[in-house]
C-alpha atoms as a PDB file:
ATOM      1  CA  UNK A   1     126.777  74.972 -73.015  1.00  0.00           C
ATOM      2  CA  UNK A   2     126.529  73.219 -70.011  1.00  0.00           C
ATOM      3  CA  UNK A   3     127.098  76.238 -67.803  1.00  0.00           C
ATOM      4  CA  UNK A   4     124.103  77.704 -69.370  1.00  0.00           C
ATOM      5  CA  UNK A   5     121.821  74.836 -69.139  1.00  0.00           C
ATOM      6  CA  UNK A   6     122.916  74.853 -64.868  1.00  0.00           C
ATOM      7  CA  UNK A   7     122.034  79.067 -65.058  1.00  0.00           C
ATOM      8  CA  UNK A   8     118.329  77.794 -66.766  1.00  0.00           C
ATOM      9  CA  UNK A   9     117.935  75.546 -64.234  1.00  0.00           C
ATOM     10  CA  UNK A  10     118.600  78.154 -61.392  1.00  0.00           C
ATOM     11  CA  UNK A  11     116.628  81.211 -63.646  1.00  0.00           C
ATOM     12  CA  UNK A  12     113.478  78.466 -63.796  1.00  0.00           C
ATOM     13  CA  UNK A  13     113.468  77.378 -60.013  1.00  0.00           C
ATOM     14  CA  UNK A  14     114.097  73.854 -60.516  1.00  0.00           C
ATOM     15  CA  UNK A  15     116.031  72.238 -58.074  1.00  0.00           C
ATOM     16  CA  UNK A  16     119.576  72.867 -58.309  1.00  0.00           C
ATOM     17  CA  UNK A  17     120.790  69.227 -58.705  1.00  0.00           C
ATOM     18  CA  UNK A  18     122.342  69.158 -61.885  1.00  0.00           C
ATOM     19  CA  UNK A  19     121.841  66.035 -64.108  1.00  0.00           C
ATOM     20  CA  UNK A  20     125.264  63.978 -64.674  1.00  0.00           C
ATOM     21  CA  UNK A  21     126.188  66.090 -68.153  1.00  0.00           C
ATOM     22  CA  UNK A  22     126.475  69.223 -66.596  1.00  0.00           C
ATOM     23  CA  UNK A  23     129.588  70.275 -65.032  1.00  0.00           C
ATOM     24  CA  UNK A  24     130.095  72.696 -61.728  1.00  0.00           C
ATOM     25  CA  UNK A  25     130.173  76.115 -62.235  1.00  0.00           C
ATOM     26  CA  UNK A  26     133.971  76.146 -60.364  1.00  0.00           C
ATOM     27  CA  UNK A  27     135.665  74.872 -57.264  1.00  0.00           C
ATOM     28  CA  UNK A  28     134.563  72.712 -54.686  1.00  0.00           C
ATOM     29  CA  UNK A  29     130.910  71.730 -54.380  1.00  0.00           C
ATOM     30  CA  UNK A  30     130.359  73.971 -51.633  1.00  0.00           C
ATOM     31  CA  UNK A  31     131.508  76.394 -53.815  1.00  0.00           C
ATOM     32  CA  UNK A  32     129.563  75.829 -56.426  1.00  0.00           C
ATOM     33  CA  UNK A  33     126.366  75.968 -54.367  1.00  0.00           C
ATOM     34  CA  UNK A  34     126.897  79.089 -52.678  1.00  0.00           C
ATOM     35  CA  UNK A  35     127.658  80.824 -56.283  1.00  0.00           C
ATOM     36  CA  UNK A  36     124.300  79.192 -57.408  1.00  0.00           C
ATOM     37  CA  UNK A  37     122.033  80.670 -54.353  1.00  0.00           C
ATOM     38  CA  UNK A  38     124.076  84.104 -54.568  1.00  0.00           C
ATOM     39  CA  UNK A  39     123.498  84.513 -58.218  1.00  0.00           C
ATOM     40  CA  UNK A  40     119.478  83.174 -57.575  1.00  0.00           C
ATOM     41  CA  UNK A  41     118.898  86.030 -55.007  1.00  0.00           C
ATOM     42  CA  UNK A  42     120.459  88.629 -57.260  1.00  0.00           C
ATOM     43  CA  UNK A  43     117.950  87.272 -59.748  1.00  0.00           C
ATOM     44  CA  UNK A  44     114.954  87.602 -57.898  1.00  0.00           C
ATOM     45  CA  UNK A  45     115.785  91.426 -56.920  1.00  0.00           C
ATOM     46  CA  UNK A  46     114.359  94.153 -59.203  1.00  0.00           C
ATOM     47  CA  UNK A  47     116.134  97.765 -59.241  1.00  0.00           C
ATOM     48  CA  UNK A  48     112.610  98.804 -57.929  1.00  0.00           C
ATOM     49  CA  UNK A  49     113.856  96.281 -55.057  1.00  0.00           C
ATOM     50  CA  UNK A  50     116.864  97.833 -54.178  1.00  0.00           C
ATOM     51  CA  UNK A  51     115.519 101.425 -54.552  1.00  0.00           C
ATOM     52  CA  UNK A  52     112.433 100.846 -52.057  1.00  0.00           C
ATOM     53  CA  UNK A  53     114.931  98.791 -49.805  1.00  0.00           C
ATOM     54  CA  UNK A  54     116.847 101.713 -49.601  1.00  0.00           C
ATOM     55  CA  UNK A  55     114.274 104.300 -49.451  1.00  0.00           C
ATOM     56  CA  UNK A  56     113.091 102.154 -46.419  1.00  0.00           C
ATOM     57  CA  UNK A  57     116.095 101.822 -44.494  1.00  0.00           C
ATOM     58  CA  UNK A  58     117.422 106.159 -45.222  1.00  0.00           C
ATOM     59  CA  UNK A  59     113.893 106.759 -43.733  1.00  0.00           C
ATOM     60  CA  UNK A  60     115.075 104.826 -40.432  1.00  0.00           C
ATOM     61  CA  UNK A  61     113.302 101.398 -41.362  1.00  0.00           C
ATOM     62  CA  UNK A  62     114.506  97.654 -41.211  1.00  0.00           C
ATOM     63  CA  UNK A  63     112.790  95.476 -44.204  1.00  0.00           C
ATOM     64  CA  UNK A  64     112.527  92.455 -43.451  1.00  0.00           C
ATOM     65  CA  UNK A  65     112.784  90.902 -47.152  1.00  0.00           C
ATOM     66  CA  UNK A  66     112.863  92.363 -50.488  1.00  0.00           C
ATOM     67  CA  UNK A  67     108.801  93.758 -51.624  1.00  0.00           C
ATOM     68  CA  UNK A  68     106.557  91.389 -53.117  1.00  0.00           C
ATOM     69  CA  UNK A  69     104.176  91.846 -56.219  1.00  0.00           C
ATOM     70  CA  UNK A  70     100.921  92.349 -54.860  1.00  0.00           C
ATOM     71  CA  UNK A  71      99.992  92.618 -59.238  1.00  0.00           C
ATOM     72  CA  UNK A  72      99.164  95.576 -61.045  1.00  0.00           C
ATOM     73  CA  UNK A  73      96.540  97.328 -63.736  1.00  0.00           C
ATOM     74  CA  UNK A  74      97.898  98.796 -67.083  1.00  0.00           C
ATOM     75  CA  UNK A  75      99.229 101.823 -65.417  1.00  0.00           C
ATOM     76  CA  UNK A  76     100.819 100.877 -62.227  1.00  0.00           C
ATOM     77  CA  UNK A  77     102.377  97.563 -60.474  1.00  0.00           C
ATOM     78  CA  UNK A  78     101.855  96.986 -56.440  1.00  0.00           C
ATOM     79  CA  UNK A  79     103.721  95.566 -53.883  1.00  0.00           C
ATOM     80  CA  UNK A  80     104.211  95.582 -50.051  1.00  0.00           C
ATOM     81  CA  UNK A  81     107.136  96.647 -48.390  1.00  0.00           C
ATOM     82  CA  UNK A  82     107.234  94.870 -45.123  1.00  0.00           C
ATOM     83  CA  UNK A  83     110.286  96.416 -42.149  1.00  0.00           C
ATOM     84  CA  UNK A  84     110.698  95.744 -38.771  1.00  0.00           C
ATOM     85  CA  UNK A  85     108.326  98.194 -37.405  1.00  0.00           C
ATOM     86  CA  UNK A  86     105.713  99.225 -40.435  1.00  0.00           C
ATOM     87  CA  UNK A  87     104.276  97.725 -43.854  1.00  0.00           C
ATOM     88  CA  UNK A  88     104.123  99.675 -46.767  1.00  0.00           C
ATOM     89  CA  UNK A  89     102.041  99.399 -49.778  1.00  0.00           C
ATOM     90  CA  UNK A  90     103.927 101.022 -53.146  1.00  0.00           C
ATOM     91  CA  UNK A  91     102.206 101.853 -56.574  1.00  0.00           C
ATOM     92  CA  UNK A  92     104.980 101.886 -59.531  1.00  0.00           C
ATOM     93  CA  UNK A  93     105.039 103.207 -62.749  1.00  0.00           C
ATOM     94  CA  UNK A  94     107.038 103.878 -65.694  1.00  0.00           C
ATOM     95  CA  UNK A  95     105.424 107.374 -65.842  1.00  0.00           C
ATOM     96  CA  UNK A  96     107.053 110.268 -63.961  1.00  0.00           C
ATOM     97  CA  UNK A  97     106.249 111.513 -60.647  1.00  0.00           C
ATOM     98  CA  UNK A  98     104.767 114.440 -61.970  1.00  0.00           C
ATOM     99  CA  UNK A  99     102.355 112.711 -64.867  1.00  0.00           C
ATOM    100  CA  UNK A 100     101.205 109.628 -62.060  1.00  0.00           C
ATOM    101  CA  UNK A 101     101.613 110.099 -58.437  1.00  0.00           C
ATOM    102  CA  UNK A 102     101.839 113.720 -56.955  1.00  0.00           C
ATOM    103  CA  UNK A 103      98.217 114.266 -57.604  1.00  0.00           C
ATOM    104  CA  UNK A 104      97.634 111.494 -56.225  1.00  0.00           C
ATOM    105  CA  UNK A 105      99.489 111.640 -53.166  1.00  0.00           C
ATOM    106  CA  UNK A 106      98.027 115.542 -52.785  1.00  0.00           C
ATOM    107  CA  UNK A 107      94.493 113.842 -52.855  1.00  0.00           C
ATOM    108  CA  UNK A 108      95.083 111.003 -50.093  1.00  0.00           C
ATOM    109  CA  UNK A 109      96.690 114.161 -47.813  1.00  0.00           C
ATOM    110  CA  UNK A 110      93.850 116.145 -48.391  1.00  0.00           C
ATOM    111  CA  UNK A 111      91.469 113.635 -47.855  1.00  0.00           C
ATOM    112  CA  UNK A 112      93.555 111.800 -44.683  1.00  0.00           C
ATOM    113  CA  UNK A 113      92.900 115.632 -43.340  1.00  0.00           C
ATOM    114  CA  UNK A 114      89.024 116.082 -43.865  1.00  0.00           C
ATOM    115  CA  UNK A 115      88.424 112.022 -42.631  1.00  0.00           C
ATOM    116  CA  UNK A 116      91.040 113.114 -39.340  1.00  0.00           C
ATOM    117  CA  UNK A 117      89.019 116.219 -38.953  1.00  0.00           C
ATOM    118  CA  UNK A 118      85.404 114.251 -38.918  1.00  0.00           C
ATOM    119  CA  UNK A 119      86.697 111.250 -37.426  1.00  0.00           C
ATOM    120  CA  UNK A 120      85.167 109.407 -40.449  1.00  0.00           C
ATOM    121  CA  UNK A 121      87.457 107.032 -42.858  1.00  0.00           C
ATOM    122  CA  UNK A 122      91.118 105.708 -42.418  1.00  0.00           C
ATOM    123  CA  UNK A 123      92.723 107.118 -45.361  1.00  0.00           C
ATOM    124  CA  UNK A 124      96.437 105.734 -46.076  1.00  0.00           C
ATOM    125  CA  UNK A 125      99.589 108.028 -45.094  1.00  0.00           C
ATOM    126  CA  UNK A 126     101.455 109.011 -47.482  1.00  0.00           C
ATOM    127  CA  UNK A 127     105.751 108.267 -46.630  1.00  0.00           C
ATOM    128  CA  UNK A 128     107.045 109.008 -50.076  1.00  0.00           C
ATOM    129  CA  UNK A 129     106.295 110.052 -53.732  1.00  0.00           C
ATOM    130  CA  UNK A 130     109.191 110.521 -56.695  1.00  0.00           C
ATOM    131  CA  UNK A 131     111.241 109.393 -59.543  1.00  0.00           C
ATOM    132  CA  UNK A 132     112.756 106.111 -59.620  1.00  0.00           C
ATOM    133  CA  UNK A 133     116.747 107.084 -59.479  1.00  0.00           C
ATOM    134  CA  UNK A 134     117.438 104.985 -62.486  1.00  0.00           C
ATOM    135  CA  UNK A 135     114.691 107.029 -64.578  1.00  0.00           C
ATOM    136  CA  UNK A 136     112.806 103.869 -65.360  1.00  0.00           C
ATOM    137  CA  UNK A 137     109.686 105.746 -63.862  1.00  0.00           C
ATOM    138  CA  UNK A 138     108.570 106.590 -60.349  1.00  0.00           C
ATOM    139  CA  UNK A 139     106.534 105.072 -57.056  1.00  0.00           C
ATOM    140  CA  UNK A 140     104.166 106.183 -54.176  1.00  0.00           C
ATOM    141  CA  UNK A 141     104.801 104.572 -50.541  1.00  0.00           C
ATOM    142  CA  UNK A 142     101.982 104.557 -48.163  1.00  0.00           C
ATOM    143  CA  UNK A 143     100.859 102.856 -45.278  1.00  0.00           C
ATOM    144  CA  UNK A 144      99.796  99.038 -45.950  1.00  0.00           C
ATOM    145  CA  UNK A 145      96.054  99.530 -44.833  1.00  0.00           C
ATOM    146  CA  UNK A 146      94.749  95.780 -44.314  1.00  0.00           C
ATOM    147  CA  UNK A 147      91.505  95.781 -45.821  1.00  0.00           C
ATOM    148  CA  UNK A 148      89.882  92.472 -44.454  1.00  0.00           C
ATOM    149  CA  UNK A 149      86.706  91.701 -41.985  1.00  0.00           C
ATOM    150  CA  UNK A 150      82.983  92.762 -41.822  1.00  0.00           C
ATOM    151  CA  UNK A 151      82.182  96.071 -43.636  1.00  0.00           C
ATOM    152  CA  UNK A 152      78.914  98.496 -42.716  1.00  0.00           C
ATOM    153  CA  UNK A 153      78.374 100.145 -46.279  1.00  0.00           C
ATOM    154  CA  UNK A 154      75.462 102.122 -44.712  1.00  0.00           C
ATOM    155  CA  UNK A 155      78.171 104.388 -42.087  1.00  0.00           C
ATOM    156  CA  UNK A 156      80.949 104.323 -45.567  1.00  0.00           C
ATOM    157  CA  UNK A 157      78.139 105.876 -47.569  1.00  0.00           C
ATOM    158  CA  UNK A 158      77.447 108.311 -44.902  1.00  0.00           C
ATOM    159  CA  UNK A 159      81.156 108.766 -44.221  1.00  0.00           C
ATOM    160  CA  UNK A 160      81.709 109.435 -48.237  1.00  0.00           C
ATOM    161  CA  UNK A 161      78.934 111.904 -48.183  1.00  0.00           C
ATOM    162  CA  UNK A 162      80.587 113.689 -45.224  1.00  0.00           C
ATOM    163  CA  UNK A 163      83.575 114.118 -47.165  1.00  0.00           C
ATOM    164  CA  UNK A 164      82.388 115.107 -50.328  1.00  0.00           C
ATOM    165  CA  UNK A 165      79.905 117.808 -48.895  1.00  0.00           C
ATOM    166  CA  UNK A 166      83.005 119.715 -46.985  1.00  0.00           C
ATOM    167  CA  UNK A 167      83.645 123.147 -49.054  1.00  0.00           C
ATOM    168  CA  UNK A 168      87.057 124.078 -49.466  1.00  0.00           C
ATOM    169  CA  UNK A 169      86.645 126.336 -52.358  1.00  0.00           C
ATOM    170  CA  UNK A 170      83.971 127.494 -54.817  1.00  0.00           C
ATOM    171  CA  UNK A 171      84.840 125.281 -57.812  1.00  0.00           C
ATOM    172  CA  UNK A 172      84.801 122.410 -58.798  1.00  0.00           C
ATOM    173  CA  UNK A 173      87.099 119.284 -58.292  1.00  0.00           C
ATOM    174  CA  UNK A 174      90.427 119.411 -56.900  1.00  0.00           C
ATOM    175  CA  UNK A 175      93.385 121.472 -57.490  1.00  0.00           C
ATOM    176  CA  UNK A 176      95.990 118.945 -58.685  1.00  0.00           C
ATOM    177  CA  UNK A 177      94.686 116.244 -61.481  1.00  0.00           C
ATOM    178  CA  UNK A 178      95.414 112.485 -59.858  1.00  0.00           C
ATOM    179  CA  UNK A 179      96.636 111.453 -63.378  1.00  0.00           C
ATOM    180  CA  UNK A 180      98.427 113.019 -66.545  1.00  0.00           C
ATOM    181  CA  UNK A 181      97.267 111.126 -69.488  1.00  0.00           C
ATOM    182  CA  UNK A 182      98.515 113.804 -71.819  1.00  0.00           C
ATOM    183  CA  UNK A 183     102.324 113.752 -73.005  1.00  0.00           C
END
């Protein structure tokens, strides 16, 4: 019992001073704290965590801390990726690849091309798109695009209207849907 109560304390963030009742987890005081701050930062790492971590670091980049929640909507969760040299924003879902983020990512490359082309809008790069490895769904990596200061909506509207007036075939909408809600 009391080994539980100490693990509640370290799952609820409270400070790690355990009142008189509650014995050490084992060894020497040292010991015991280094066991509690080991077992709090395996806590606070998701499988998503390790997987972006190292997605990251096989593409050739350093993070510099595990991603944090940036929130979510019902279909997907956010979070930033920071590394040495780039920040990454990630989309996550328990939907496949196929069903949530390859039309998407098709979209932001086609429209990163047609704003490149025109010189109009920054559109986010796309890094990487795919199932999670332990099936629990799939993510999207782009570039972290920081989206602060003054905006002129006059030159977006004109820059949107660039965009969507470019032909690239005689029908209508695009060629991959951005989102599966079927099956």
């Amino acid at each position: 019992m009391a080994r539980s109560w100490c693990l509640f304390l370290v799952v609820a963030g409270f400070v790690a001073v355990p009142p008189s009742f509650v014995t050490p987890l084992s060894g020497s005081q040292s010991s015991s704290r280094r066991t509690l701050s080991t077992h709090r930062r395996k806590l606070t790492r998701s499988a998503l965590a390790d997987e972006l971590i190292s997605w990251a670091e096989a593409a050739g980049y350093v993070p510099n801390e595990a991603p944090k929640s940036l929130g979510g909507s019902e279909w997907a969760q956010f979070h930033r990726l920071k590394t040495e040299t780039a920040d990454f924003f990630v989309k996550s879902s328990s939907r496949a690849a196929s069903k949530m983020f390859v039309g998407e990512a098709e979209g932001l490359r086609a429209l990163g091309h047609a704003a490149a082309r025109e010189g109009l809008l920054r559109v986010p790069k796309v890094h990487h798109v795919g199932d999670r490895e332990d099936g629990a769904g799939s993510f999207i990596v782009m570039e972290y695009l920081e989206l602060g200061g003054p905006r002129n909506s006059l030159e977006l509207g004109r820059a949107m209207a660039s965009l969507h007036a470019q032909k690239e075939s005689d029908r209508f909408g695009f060629e991959v849907d951005n989102t599966k809600l079927d099956g």
